[in-house]
Protein backbone atom coordinates (compact mmCIF):
# COMPACT_ATOMS: atom_id res chain seq x y z
CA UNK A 1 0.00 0.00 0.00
CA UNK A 2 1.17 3.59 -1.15
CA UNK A 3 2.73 5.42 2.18
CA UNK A 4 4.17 8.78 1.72
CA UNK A 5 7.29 9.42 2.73
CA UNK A 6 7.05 11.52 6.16
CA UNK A 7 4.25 8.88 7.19
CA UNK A 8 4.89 8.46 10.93
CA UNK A 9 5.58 5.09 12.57
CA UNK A 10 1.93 5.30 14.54
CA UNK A 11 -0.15 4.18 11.48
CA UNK A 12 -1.40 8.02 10.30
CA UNK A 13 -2.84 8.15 7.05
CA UNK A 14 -3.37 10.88 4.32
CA UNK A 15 -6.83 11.60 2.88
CA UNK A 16 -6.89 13.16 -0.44
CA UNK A 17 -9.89 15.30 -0.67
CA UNK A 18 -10.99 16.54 -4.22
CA UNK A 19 -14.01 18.65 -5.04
CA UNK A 20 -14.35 21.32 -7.48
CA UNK A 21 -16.19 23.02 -4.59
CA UNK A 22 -14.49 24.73 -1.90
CA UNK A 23 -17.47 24.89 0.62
CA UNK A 24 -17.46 21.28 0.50
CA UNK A 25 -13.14 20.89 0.93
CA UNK A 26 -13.68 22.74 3.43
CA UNK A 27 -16.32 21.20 5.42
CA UNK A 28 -15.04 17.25 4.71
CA UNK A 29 -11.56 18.51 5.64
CA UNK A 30 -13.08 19.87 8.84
CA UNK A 31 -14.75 16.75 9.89
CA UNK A 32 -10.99 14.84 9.06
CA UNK A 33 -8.50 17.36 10.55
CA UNK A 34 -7.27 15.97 13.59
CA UNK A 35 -7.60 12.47 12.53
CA UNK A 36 -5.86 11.84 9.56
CA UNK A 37 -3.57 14.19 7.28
CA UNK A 38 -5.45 16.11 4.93
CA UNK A 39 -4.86 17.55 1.47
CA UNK A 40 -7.44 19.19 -1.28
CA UNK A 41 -7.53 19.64 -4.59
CA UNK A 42 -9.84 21.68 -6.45
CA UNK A 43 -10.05 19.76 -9.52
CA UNK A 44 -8.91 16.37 -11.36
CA UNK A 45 -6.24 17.22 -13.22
CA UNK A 46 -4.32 18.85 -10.06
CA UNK A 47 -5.39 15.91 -7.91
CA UNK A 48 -3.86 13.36 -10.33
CA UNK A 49 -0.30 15.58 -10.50
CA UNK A 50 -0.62 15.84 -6.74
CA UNK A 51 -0.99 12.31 -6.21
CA UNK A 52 1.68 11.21 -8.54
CA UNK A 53 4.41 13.30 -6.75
CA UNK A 54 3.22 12.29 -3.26
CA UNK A 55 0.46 9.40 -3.04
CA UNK A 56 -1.85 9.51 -0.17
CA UNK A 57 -3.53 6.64 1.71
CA UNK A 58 -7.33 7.31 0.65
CA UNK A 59 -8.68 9.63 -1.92
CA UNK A 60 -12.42 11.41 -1.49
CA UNK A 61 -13.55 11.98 -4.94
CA UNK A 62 -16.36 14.48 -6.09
CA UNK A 63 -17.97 12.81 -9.17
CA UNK A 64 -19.26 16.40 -11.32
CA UNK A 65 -15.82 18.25 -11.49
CA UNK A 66 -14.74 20.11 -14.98
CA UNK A 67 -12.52 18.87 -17.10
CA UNK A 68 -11.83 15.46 -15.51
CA UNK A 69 -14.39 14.26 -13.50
CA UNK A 70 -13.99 11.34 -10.78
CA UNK A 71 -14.96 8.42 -12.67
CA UNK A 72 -12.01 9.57 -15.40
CA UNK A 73 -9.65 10.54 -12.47
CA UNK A 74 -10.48 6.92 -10.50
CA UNK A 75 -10.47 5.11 -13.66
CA UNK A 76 -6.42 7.02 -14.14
CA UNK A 77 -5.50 5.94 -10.78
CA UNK A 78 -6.43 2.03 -11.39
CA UNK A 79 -4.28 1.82 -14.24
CA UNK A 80 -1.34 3.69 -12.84
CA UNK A 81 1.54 1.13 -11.15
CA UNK A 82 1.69 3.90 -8.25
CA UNK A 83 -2.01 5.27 -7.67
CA UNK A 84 -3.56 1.51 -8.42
CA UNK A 85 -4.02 0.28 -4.60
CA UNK A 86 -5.28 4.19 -3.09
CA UNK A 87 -9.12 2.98 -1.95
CA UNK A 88 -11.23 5.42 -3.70
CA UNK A 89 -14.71 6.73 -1.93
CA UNK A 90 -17.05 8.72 -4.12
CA UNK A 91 -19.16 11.54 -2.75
CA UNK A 92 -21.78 12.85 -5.57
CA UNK A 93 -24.81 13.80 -5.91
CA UNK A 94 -25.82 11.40 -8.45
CA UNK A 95 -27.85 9.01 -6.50
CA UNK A 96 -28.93 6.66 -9.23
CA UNK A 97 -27.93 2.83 -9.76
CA UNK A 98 -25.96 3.14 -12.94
CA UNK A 99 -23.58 5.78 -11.46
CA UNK A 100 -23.16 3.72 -8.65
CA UNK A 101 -22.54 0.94 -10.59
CA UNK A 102 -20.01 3.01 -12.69
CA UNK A 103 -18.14 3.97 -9.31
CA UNK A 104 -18.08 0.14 -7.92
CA UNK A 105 -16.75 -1.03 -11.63
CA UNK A 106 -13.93 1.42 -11.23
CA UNK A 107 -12.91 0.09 -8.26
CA UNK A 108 -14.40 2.42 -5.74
CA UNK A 109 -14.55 0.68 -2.36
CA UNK A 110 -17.67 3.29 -1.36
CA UNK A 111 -20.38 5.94 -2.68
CA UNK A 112 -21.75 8.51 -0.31
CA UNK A 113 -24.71 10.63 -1.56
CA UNK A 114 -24.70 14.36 -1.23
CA UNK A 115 -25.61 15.93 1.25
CA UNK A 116 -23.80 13.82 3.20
CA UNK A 117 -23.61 13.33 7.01
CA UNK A 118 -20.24 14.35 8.55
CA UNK A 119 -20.72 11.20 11.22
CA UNK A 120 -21.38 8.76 8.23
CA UNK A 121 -18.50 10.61 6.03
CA UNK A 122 -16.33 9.76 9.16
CA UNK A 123 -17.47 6.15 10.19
CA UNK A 124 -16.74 5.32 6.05
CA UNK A 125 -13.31 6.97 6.40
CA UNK A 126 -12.69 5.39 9.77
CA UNK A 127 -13.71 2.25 8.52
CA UNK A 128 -11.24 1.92 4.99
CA UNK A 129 -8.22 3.35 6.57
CA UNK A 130 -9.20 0.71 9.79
CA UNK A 131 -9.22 -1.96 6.15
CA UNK A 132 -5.83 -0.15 4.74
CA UNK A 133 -4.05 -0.32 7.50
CA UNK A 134 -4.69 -4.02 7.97
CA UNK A 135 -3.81 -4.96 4.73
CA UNK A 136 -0.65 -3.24 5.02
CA UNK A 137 0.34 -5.17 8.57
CA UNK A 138 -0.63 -8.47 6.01
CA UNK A 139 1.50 -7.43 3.39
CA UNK A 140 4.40 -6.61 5.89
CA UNK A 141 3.79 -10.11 7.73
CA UNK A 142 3.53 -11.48 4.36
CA UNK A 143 7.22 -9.66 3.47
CA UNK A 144 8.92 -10.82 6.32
CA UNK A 145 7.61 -14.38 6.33
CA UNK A 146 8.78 -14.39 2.83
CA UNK A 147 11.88 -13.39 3.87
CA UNK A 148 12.01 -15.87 6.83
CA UNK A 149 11.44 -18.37 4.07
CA UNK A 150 14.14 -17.63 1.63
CA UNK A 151 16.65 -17.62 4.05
CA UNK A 152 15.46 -20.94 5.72
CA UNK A 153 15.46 -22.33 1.54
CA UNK A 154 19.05 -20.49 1.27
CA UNK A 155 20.02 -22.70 4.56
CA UNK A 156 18.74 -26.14 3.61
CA UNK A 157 19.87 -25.47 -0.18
CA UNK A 158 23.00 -24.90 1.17
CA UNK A 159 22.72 -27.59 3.58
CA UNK A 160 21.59 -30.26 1.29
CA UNK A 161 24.80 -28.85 -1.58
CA UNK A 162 27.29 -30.06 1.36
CA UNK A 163 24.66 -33.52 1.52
CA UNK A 164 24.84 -34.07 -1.62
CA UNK A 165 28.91 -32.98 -2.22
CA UNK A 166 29.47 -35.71 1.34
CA UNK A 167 27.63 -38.10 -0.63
CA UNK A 168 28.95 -38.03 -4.05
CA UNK A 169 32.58 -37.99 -2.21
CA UNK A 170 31.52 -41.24 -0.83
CA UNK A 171 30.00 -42.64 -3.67
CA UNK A 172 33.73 -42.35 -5.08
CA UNK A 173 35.42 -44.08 -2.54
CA UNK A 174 33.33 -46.82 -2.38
CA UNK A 175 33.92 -47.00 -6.39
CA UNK A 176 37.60 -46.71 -6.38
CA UNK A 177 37.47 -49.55 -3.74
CA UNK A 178 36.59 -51.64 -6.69
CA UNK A 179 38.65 -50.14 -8.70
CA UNK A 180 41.89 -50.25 -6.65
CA UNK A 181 42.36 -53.73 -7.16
CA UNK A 182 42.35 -53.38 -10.89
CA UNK A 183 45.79 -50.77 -10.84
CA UNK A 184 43.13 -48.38 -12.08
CA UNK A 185 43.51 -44.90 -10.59
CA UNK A 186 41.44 -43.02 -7.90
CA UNK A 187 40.44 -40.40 -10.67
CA UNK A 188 39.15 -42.90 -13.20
CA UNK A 189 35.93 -43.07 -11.87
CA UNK A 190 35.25 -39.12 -10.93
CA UNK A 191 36.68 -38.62 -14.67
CA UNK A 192 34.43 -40.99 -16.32
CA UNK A 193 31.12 -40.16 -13.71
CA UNK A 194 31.62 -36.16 -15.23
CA UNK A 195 32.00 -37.09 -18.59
CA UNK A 196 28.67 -38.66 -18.83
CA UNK A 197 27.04 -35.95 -16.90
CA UNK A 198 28.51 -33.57 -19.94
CA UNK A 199 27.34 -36.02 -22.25
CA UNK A 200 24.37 -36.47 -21.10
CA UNK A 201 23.68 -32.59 -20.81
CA UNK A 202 24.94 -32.46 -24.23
CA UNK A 203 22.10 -35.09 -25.39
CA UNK A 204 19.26 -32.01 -23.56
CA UNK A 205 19.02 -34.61 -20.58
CA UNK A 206 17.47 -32.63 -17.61
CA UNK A 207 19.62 -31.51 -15.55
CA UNK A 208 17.90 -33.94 -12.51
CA UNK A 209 19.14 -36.71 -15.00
CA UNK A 210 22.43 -35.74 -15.39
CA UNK A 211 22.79 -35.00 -11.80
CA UNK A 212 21.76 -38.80 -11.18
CA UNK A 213 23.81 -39.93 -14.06
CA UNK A 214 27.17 -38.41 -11.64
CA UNK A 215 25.71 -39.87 -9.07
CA UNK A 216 25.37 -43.66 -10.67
CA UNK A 217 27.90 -43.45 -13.14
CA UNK A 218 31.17 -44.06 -10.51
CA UNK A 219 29.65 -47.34 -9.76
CA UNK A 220 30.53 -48.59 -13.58
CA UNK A 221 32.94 -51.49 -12.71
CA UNK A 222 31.51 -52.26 -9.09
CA UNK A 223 31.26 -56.09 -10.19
CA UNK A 224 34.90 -56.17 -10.41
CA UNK A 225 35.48 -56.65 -6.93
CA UNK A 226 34.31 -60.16 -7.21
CA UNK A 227 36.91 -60.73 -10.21
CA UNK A 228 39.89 -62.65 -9.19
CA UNK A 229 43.17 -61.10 -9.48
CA UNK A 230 45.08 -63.82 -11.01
CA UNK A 231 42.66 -62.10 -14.21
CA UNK A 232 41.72 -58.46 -12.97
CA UNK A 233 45.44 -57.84 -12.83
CA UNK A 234 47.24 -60.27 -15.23
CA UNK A 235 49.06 -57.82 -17.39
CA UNK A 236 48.96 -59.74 -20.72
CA UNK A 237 45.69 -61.27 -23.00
CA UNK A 238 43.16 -63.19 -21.59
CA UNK A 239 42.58 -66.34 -22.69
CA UNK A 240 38.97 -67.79 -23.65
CA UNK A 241 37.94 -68.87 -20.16
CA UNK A 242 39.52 -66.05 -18.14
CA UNK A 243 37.15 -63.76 -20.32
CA UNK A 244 34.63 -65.16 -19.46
CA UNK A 245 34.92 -64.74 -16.06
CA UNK A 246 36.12 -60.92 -16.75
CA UNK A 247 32.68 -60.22 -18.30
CA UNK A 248 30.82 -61.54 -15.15
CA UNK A 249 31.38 -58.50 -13.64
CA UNK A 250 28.49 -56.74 -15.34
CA UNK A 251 26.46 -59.45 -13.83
CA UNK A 252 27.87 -59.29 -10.58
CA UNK A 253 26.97 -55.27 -10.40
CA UNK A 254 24.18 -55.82 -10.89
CA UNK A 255 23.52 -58.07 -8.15
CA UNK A 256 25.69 -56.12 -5.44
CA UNK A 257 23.28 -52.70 -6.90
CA UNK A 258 20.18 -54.61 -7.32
CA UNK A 259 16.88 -53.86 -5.34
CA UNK A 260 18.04 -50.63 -4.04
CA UNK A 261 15.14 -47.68 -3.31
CA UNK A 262 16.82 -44.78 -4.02
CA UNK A 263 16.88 -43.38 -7.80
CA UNK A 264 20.41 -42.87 -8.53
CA UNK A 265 21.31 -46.42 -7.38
CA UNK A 266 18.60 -48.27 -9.49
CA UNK A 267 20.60 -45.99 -12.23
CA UNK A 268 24.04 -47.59 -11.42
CA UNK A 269 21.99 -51.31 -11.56
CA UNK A 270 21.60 -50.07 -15.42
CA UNK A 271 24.59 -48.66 -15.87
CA UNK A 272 26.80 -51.61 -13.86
CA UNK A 273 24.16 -54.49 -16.34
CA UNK A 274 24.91 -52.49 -19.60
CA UNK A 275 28.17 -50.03 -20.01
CA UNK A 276 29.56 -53.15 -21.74
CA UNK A 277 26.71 -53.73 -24.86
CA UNK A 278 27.63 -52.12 -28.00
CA UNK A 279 25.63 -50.69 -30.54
CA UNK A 280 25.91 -53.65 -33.22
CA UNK A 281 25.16 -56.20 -30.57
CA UNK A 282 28.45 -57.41 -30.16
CA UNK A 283 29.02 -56.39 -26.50
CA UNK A 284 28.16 -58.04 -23.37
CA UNK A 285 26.53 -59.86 -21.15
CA UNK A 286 23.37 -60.05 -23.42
CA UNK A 287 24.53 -58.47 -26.92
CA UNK A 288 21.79 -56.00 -26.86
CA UNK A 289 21.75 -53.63 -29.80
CA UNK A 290 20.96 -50.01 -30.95
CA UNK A 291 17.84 -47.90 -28.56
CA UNK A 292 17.64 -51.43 -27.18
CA UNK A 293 20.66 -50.69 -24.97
CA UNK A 294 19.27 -48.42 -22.11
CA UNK A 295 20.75 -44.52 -22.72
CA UNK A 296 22.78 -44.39 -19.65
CA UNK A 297 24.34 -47.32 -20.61
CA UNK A 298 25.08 -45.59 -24.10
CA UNK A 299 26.35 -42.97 -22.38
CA UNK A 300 28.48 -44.22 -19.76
CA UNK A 301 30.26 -46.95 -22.42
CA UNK A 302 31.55 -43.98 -24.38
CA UNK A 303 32.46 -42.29 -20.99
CA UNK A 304 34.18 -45.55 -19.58
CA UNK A 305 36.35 -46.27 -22.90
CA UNK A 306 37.40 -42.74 -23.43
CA UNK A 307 39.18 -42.94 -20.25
CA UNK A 308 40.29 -46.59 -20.42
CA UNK A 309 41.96 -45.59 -23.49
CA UNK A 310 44.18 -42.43 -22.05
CA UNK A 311 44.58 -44.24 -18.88
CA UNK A 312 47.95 -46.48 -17.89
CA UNK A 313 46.04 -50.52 -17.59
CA UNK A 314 47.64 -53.79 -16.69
CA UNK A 315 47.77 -54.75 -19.95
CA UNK A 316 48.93 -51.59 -21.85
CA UNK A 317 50.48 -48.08 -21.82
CA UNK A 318 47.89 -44.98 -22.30
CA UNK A 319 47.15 -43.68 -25.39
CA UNK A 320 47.77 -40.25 -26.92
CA UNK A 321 44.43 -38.41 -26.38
CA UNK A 322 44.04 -37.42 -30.18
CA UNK A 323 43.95 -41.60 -30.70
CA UNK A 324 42.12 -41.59 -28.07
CA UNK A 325 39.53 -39.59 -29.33
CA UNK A 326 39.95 -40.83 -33.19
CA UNK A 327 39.23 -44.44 -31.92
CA UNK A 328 35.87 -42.98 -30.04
CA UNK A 329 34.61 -41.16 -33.49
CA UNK A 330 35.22 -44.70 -35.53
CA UNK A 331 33.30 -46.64 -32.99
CA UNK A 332 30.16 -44.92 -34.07
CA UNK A 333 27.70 -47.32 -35.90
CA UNK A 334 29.71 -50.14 -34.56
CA UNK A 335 30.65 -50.04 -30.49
CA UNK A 336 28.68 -46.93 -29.79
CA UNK A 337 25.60 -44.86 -30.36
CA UNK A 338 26.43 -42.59 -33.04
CA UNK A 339 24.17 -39.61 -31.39
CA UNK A 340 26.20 -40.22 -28.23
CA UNK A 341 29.19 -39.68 -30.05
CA UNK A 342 28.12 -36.93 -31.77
CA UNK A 343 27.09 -35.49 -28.14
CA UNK A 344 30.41 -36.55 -26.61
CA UNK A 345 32.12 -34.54 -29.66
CA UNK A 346 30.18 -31.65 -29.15
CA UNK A 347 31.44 -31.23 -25.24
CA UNK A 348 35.05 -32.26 -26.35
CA UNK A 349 36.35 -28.77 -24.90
CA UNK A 350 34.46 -29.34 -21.61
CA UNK A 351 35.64 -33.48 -21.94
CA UNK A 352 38.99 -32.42 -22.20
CA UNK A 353 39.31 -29.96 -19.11
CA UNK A 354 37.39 -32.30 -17.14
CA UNK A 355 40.29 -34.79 -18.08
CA UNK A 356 42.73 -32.35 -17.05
CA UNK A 357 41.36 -30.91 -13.68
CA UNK A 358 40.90 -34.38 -12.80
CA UNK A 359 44.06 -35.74 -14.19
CA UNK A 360 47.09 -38.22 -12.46
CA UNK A 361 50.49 -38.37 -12.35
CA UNK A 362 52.29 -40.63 -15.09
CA UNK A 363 49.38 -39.96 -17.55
CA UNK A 364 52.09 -37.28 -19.13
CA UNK A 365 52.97 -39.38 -22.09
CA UNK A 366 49.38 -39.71 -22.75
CA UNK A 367 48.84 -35.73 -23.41
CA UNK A 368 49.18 -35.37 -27.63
């Protein structure tokens, strides 16, 4: 609600009085002097310039003035950002229905027939600054509550940020115990886990998805902890029957991951079952093929290889990253979705820092 600005702290309002006759200023302002702080105008045109360079809390309007009349002047106010919420109250002589009518659709709060009654002029005042005044403790309750609120939502955003940054952190330890035993590094899996989420950002994923897709994504290679490590860590070829048992582990996260309640882990099930299929079918544990490969999987087998390639394994040194990246872009059609790859492409700048920022020692060689 407008408040001018030497309003006092004890709830005094301003009444704006306008009349083209000064007999009847005079006598209104009378019966409201001492009560509230009057002005007058003599006419619309001055009331609507006085009101715009210092609103008041009410406005009395005289309906027959010159010029611009009430209705015009009232109808001005409701469409103005700063006069819109002044309560209007018209006294006129026009004591018929469809001027009252007129005055209500304007957004008059009240109509008081000439002559008028100074009690009843008072007990209508009395009554829509009593209204005013209420409103404007609910709107200041409202402000302050609001307030209240956004700092209590600024406290638990902030508080659930360090939730979720506690739980991701553990999410990656728990993965790298997995992936210790494989001579893979700590950073593999915090690499791999951010590319997807810039792949799958890339691919107009919401951002909730994404966000779930870090969240799942570390827990890849899980299954590998129930690999032996006469084959997890023999440095040369596998033979026929040690492969075999090497590809259980997509089987094997999916059992540890299996039956869990909360989103993101029902995300790593997927992800753990299927990072291995490729897109011609050729992949494992069930040789799906194309859209019939879950996306996250998709996703997180471009992810997962990227990295395996630049990354020192058992069995080999890392590769340059521009090799890297040339054997990702002729996997398309064949080991990978060619709209992930496409997507993964399209983020290279952001891949690349990622692999950076998250680097390890003795990768040097593997820079192009």
């Amino acid at each position: 609600m407008p408040r001018y600005q030497d309003d006092a702290d004890d709830g005094v309002c301003t009444v704006m009085i306008v009349d083209d006759m000064r007999e009847n200023r005079d006598l209104l302002s009378r019966a409201l002097d001492g009560r509230y702080r009057v002005r007058e105008a003599g006419d619309g045109e001055s009331a609507l310039l006085a009101m715009e360079e210092d609103p008041p809390d009410l406005a009395l309007l005289d309906v027959c003035m010159p010029r611009m009349d009430g209705f015009e002047l009232a109808r001005i106010m409701k469409v103005s950002p700063l006069l819109s919420e002044i309560p209007v109250i018209f006294i006129t002589g026009l004591d018929d229905i469809a001027n009252k009518s007129k005055g209500f659709s304007l957004g008059g709060v009240d109509y008081i027939i000439k002559p008028f009654e100074i009690l009843e002029v008072q007990a209508r005042v009395r009554t829509h600054v009593s209204l005013l005044l209420a409103r404007r403790k609910l709107k200041q309750h409202a402000e302050e509550l609001e307030g209240r609120v956004q700092r209590r939502t600024l406290q638990l955003s902030s508080a659930l940020d360090k939730l979720k940054g506690a739980s991701l952190d553990t999410i990656y330890r728990l993965a790298r115990a997995a992936e210790y035993r494989d001579d893979d590094t700590a950073a593999h899996v915090e690499r791999m886990s951010r590319y997807s989420r810039a792949i799958a950002l890339s691919l107009d994923l919401s951002h909730r998805t994404a966000e779930a897709i870090l969240y799942a994504a570390p827990m890849h290679d899980v299954g590998k902890i129930g690999i032996p490590d006469r084959i997890l860590l023999k440095p040369g070829k596998l033979d026929p029957d040690e492969w075999l048992v090497m590809k259980s582990h997509s089987d094997i996260g999916k059992k540890i991951l299996e039956g869990a309640q909360e989103g993101f882990l029902k995300l790593a099930e997927v992800i753990a079952w299927t990072h291995h299929e490729k897109w011609d079918g050729s992949g494992y544990p069930r040789g799906l093929s194309g859209k019939g490969i879950p996306l996250v999987g998709r996703i997180t087998a471009v992810a997962d290889v990227f990295d395996a390639l630049i990354c020192r394994r058992p069995y080999k040194e890392p590769f340059p990253v521009e090799k890297a990246l040339r054997i990702i872009r002729e996997g398309a059609g064949s080991h990978f979705d060619p709209r992930v790859v496409d997507a993964f492409f399209s983020v290279r700048a952001d891949i690349l820092a990622i692999m950076e920022e998250h680097g390890e020692r003795g990768r040097e060689d593997a820079t192009p």
